[in-house]
PDB file of N, CA and C in Angstrom:
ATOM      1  N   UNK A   1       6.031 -19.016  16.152  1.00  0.00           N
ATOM      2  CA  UNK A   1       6.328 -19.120  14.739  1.00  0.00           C
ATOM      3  C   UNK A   1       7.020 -17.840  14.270  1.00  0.00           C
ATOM      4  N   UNK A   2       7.767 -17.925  13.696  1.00  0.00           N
ATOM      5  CA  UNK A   2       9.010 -16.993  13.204  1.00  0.00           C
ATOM      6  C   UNK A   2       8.347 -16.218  12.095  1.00  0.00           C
ATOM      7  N   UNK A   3       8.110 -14.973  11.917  1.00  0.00           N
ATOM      8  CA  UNK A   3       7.655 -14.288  10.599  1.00  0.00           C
ATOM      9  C   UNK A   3       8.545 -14.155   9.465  1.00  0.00           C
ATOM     10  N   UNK A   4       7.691 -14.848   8.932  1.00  0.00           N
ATOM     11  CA  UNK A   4       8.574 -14.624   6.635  1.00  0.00           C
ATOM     12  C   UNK A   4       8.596 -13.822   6.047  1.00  0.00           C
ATOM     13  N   UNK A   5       9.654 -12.993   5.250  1.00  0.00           N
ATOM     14  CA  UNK A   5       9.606 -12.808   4.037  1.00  0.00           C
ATOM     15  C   UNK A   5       8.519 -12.891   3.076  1.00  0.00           C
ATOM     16  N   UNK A   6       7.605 -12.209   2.323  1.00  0.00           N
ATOM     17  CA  UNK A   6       6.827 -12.703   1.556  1.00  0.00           C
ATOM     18  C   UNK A   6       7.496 -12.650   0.367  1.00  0.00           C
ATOM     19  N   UNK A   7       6.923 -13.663  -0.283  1.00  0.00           N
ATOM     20  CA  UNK A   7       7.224 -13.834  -2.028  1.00  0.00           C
ATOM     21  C   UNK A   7       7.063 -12.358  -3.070  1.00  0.00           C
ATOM     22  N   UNK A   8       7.881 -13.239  -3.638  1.00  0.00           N
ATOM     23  CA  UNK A   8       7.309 -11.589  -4.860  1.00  0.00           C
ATOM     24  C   UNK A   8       5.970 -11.398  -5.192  1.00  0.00           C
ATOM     25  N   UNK A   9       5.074 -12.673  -5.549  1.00  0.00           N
ATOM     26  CA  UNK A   9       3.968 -12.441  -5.805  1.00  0.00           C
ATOM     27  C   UNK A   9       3.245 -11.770  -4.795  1.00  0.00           C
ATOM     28  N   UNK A  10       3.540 -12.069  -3.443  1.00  0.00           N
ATOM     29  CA  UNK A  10       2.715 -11.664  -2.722  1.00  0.00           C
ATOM     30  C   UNK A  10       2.952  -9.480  -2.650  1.00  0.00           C
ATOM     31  N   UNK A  11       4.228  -9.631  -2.722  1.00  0.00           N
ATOM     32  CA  UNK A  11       4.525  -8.355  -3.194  1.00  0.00           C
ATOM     33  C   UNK A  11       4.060  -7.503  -3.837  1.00  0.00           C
ATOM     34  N   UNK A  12       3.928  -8.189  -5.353  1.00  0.00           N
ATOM     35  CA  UNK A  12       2.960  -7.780  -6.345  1.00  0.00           C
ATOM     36  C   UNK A  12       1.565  -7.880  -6.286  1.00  0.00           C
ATOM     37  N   UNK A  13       1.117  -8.817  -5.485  1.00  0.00           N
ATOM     38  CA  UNK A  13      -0.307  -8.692  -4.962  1.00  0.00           C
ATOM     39  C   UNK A  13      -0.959  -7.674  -4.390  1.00  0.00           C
ATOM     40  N   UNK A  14       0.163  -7.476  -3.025  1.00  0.00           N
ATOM     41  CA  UNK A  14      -0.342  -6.398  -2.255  1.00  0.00           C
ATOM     42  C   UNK A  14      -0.382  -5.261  -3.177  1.00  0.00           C
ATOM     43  N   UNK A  15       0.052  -4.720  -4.028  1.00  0.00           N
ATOM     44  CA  UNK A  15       0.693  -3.389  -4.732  1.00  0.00           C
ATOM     45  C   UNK A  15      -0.516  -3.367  -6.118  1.00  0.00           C
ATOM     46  N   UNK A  16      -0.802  -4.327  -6.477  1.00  0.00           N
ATOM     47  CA  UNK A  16      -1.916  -4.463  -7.191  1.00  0.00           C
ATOM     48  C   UNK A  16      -3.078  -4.463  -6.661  1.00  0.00           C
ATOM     49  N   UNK A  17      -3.438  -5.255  -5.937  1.00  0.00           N
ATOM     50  CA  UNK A  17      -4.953  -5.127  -5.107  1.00  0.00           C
ATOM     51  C   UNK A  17      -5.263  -3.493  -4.473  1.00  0.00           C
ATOM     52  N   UNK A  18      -3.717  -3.017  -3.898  1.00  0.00           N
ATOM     53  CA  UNK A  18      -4.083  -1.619  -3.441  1.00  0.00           C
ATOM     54  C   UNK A  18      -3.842  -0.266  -4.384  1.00  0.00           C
ATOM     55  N   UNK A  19      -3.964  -0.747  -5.464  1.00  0.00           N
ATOM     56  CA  UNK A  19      -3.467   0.185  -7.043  1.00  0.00           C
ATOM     57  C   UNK A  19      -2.606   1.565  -6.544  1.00  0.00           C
ATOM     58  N   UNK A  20      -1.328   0.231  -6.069  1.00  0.00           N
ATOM     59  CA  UNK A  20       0.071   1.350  -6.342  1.00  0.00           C
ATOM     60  C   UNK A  20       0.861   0.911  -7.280  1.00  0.00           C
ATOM     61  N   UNK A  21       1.863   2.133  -7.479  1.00  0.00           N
ATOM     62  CA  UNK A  21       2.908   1.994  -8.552  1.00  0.00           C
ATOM     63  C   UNK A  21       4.250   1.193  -7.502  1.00  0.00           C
ATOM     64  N   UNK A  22       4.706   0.884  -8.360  1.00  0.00           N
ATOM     65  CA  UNK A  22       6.286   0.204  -7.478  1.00  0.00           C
ATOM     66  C   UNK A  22       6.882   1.699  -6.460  1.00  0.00           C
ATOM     67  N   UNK A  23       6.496   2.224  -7.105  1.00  0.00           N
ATOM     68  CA  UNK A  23       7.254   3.772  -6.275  1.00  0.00           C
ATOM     69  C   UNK A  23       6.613   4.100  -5.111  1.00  0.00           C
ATOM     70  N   UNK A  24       5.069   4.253  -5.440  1.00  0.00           N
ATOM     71  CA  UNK A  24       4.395   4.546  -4.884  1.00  0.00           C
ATOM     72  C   UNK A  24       4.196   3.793  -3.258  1.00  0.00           C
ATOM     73  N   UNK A  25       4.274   2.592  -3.725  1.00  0.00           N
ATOM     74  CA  UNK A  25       4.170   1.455  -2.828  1.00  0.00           C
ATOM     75  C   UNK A  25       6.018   1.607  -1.775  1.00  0.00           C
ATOM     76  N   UNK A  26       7.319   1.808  -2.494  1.00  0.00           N
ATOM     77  CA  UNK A  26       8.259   2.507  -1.794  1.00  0.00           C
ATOM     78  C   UNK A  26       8.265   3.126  -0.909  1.00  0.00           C
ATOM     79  N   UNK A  27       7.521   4.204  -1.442  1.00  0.00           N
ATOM     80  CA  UNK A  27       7.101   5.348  -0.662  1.00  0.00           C
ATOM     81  C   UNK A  27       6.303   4.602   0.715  1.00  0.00           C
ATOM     82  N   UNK A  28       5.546   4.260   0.062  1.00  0.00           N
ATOM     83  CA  UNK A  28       4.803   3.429   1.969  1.00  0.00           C
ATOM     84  C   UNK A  28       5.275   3.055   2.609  1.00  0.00           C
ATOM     85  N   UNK A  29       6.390   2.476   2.503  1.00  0.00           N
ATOM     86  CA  UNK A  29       7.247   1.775   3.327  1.00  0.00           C
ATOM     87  C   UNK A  29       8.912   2.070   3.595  1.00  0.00           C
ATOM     88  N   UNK A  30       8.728   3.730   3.162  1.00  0.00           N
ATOM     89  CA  UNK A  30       9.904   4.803   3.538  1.00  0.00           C
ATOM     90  C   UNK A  30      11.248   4.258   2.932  1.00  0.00           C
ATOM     91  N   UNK A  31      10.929   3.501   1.378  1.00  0.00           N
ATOM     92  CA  UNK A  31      11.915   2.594   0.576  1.00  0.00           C
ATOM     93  C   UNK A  31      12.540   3.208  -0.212  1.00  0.00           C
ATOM     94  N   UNK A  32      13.239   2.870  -1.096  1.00  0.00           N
ATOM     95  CA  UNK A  32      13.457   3.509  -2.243  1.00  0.00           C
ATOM     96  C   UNK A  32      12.766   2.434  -3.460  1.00  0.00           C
ATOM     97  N   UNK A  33      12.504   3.044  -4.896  1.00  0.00           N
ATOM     98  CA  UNK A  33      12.054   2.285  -5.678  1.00  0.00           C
ATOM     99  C   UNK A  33      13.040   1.224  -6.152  1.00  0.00           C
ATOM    100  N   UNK A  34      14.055   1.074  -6.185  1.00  0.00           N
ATOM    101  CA  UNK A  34      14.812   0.411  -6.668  1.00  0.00           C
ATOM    102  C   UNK A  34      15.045  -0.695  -5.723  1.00  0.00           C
ATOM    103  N   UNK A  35      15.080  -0.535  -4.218  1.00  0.00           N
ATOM    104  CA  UNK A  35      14.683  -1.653  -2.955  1.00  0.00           C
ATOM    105  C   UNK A  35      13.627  -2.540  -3.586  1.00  0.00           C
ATOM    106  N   UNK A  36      12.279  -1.761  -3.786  1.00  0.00           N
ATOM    107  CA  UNK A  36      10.706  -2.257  -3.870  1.00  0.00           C
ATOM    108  C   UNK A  36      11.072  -3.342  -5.285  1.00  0.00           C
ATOM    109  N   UNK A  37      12.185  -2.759  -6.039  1.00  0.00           N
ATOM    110  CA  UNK A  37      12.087  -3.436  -7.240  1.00  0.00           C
ATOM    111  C   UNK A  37      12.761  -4.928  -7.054  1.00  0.00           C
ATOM    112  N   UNK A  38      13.857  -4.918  -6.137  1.00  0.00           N
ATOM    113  CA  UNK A  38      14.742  -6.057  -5.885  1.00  0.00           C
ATOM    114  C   UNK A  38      13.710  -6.881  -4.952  1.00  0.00           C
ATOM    115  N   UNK A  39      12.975  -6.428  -4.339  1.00  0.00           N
ATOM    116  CA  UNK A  39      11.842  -7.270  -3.251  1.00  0.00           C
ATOM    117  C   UNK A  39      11.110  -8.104  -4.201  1.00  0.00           C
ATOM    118  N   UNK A  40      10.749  -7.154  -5.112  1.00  0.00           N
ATOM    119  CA  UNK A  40       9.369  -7.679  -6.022  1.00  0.00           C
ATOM    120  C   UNK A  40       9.564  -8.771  -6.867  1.00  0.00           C
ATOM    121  N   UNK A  41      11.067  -8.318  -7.489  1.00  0.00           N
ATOM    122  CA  UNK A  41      11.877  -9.356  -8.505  1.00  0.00           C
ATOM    123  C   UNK A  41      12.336 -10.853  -7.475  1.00  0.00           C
ATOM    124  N   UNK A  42      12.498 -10.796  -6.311  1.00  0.00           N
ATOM    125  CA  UNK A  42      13.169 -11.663  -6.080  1.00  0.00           C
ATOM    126  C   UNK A  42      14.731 -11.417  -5.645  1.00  0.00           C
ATOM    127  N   UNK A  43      15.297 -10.739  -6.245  1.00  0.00           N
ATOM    128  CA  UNK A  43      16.660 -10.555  -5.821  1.00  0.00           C
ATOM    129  C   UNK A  43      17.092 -10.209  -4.313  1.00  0.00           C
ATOM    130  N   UNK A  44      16.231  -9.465  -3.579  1.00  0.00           N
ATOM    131  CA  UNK A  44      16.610  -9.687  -2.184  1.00  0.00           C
ATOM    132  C   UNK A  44      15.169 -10.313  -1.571  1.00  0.00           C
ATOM    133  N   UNK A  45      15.304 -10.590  -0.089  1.00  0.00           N
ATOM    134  CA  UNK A  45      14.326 -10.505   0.771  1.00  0.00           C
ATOM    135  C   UNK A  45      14.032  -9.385   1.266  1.00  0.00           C
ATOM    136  N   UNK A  46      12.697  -9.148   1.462  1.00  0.00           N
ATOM    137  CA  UNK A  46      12.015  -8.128   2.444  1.00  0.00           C
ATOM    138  C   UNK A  46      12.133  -8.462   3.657  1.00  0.00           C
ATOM    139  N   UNK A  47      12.319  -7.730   4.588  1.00  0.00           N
ATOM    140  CA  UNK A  47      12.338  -8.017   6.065  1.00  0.00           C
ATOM    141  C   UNK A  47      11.087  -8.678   6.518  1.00  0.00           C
ATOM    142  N   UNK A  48      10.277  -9.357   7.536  1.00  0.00           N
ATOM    143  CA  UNK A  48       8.888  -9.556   7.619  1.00  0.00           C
ATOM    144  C   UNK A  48       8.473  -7.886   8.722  1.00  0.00           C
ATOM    145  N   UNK A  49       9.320  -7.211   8.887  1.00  0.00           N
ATOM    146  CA  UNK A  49       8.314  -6.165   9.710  1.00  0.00           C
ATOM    147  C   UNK A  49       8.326  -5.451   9.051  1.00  0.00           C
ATOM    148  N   UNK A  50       9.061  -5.495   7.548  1.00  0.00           N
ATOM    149  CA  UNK A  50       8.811  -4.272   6.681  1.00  0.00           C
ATOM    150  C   UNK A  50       7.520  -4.926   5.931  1.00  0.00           C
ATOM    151  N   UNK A  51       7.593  -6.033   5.920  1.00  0.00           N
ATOM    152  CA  UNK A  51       6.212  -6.967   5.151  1.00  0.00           C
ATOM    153  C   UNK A  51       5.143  -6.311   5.844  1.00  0.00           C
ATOM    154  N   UNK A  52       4.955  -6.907   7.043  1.00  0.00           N
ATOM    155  CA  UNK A  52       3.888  -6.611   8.079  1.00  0.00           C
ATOM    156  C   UNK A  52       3.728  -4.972   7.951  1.00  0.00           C
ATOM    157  N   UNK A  53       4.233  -3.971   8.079  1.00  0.00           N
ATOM    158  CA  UNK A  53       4.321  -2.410   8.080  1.00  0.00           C
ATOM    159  C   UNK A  53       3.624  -2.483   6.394  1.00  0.00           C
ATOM    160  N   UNK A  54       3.992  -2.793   5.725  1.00  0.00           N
ATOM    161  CA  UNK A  54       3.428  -2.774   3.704  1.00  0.00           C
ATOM    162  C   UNK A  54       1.806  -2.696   4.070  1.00  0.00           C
ATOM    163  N   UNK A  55       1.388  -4.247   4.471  1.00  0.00           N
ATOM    164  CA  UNK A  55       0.206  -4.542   4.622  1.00  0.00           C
ATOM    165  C   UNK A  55      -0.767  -3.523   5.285  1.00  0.00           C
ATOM    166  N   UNK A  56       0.138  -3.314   6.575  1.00  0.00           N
ATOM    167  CA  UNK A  56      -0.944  -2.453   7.252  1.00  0.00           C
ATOM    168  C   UNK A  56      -0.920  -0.754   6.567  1.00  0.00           C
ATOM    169  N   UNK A  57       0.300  -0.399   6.288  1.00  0.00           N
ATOM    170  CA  UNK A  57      -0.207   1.135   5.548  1.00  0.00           C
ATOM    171  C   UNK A  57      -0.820   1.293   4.380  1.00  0.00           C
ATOM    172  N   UNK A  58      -0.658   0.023   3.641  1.00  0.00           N
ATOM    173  CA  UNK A  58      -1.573  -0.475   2.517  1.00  0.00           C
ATOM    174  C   UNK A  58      -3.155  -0.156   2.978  1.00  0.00           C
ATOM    175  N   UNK A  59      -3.395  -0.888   3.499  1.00  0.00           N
ATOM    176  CA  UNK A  59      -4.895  -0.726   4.290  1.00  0.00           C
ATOM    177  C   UNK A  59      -5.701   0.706   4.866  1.00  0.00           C
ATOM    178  N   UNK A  60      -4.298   1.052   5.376  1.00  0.00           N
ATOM    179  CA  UNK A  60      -4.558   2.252   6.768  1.00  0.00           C
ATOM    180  C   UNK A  60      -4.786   3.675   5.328  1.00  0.00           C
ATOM    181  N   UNK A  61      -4.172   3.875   3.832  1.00  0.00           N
ATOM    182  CA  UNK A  61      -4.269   4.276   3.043  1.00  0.00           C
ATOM    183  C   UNK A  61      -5.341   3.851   2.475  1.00  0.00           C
ATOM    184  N   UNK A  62      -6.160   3.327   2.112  1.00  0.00           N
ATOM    185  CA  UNK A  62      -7.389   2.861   1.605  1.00  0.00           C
ATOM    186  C   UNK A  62      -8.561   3.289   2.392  1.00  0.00           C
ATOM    187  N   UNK A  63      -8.084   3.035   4.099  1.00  0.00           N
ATOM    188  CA  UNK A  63      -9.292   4.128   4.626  1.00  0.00           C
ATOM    189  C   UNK A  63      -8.968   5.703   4.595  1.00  0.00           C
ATOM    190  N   UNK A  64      -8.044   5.763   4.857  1.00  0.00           N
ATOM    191  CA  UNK A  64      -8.249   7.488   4.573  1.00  0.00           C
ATOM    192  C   UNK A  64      -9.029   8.280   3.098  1.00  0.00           C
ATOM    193  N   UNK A  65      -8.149   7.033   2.383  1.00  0.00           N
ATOM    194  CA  UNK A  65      -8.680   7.649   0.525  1.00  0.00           C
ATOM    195  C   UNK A  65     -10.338   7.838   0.719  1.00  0.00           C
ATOM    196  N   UNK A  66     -11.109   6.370   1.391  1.00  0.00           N
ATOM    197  CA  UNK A  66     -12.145   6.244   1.862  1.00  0.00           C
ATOM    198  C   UNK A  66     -12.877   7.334   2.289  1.00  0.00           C
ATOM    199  N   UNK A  67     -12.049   7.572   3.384  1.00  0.00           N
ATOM    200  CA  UNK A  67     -12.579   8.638   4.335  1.00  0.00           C
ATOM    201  C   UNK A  67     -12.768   9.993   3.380  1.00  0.00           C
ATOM    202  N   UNK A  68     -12.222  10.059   2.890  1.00  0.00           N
ATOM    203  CA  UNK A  68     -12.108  11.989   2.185  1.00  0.00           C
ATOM    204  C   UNK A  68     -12.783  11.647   0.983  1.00  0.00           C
ATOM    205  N   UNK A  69     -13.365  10.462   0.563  1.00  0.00           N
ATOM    206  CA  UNK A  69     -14.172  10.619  -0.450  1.00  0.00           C
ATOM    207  C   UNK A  69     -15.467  11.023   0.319  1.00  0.00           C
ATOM    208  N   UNK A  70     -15.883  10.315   1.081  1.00  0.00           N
ATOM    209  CA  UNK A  70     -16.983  10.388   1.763  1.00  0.00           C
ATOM    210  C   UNK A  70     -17.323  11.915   2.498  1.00  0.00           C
ATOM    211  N   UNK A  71     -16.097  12.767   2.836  1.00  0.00           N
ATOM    212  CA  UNK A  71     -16.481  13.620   3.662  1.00  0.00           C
ATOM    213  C   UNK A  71     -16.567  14.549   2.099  1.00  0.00           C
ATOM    214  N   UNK A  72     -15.898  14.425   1.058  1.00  0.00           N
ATOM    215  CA  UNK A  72     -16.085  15.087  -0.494  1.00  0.00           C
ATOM    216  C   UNK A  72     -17.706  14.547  -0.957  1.00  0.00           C
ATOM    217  N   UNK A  73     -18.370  13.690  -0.733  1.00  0.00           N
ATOM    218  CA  UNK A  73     -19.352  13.458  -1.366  1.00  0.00           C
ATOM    219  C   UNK A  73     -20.781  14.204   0.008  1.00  0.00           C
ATOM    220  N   UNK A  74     -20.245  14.006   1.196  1.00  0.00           N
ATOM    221  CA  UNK A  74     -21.077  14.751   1.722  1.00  0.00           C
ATOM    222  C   UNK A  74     -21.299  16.134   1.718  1.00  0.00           C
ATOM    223  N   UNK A  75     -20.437  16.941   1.221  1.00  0.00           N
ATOM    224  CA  UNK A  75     -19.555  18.186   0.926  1.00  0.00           C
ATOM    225  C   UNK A  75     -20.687  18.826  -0.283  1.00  0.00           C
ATOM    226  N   UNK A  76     -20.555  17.840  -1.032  1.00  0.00           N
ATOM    227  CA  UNK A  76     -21.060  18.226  -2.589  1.00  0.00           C
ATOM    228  C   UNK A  76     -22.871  17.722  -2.370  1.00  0.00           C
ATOM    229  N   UNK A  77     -23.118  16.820  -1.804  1.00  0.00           N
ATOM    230  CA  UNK A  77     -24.901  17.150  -1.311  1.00  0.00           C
ATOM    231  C   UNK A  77     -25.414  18.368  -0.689  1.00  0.00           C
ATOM    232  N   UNK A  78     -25.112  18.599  -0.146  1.00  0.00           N
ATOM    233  CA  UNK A  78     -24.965  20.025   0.781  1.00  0.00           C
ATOM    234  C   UNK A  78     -25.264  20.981   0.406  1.00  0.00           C
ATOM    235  N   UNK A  79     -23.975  20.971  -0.590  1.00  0.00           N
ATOM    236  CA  UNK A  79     -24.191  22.106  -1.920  1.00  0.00           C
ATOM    237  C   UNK A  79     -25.229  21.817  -2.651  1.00  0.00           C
ATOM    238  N   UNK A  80     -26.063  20.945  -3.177  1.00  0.00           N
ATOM    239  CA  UNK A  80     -26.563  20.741  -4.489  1.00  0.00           C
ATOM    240  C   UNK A  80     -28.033  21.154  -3.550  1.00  0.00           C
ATOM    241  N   UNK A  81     -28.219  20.684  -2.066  1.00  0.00           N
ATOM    242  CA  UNK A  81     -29.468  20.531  -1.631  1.00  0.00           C
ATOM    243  C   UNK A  81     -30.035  19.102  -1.701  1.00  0.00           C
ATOM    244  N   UNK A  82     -29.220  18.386  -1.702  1.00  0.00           N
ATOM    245  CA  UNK A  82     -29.715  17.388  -1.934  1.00  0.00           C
ATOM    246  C   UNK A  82     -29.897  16.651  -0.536  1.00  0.00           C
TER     247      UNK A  82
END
């Protein structure tokens, strides 16, 4: 099976569920904002390995954010004595 293009919504999905900005979300995928904007709108297609690459640094960014909260909250028990 041949990989798709995703829709704009799905575009806007991903970029919402992972609370980025249109830029921001660019940036993930080594774009420019004005690319991210023609993807999102509809006016062009996204490649599907730039799709597939979105999704996963989408994710792979959510654990790190993850990660450094956690090593920040173990950080700050430590300190308190807790």
């Amino acid at each position: 099976m041949k990989p798709q293009s995703p829709k704009p919504e799905e575009l806007k999905q991903l970029r919402e569920c992972h609370n980025l900005t249109q830029r921001r979300a660019a940036r993930l995928v080594f774009s420019s904002l004005r690319a991210w904007q023609y993807w999102e709108s509809g006016d062009h297609l996204m490649h599907p390995i730039i799709w597939a690459y979105a999704k996963y640094a989408a994710r792979r960014r959510d654990e790190k954010l993850e990660e450094a909260r956690s090593r920040i909250a173990s950080t700050s028990e430590i300190g308190t004595g807790i």
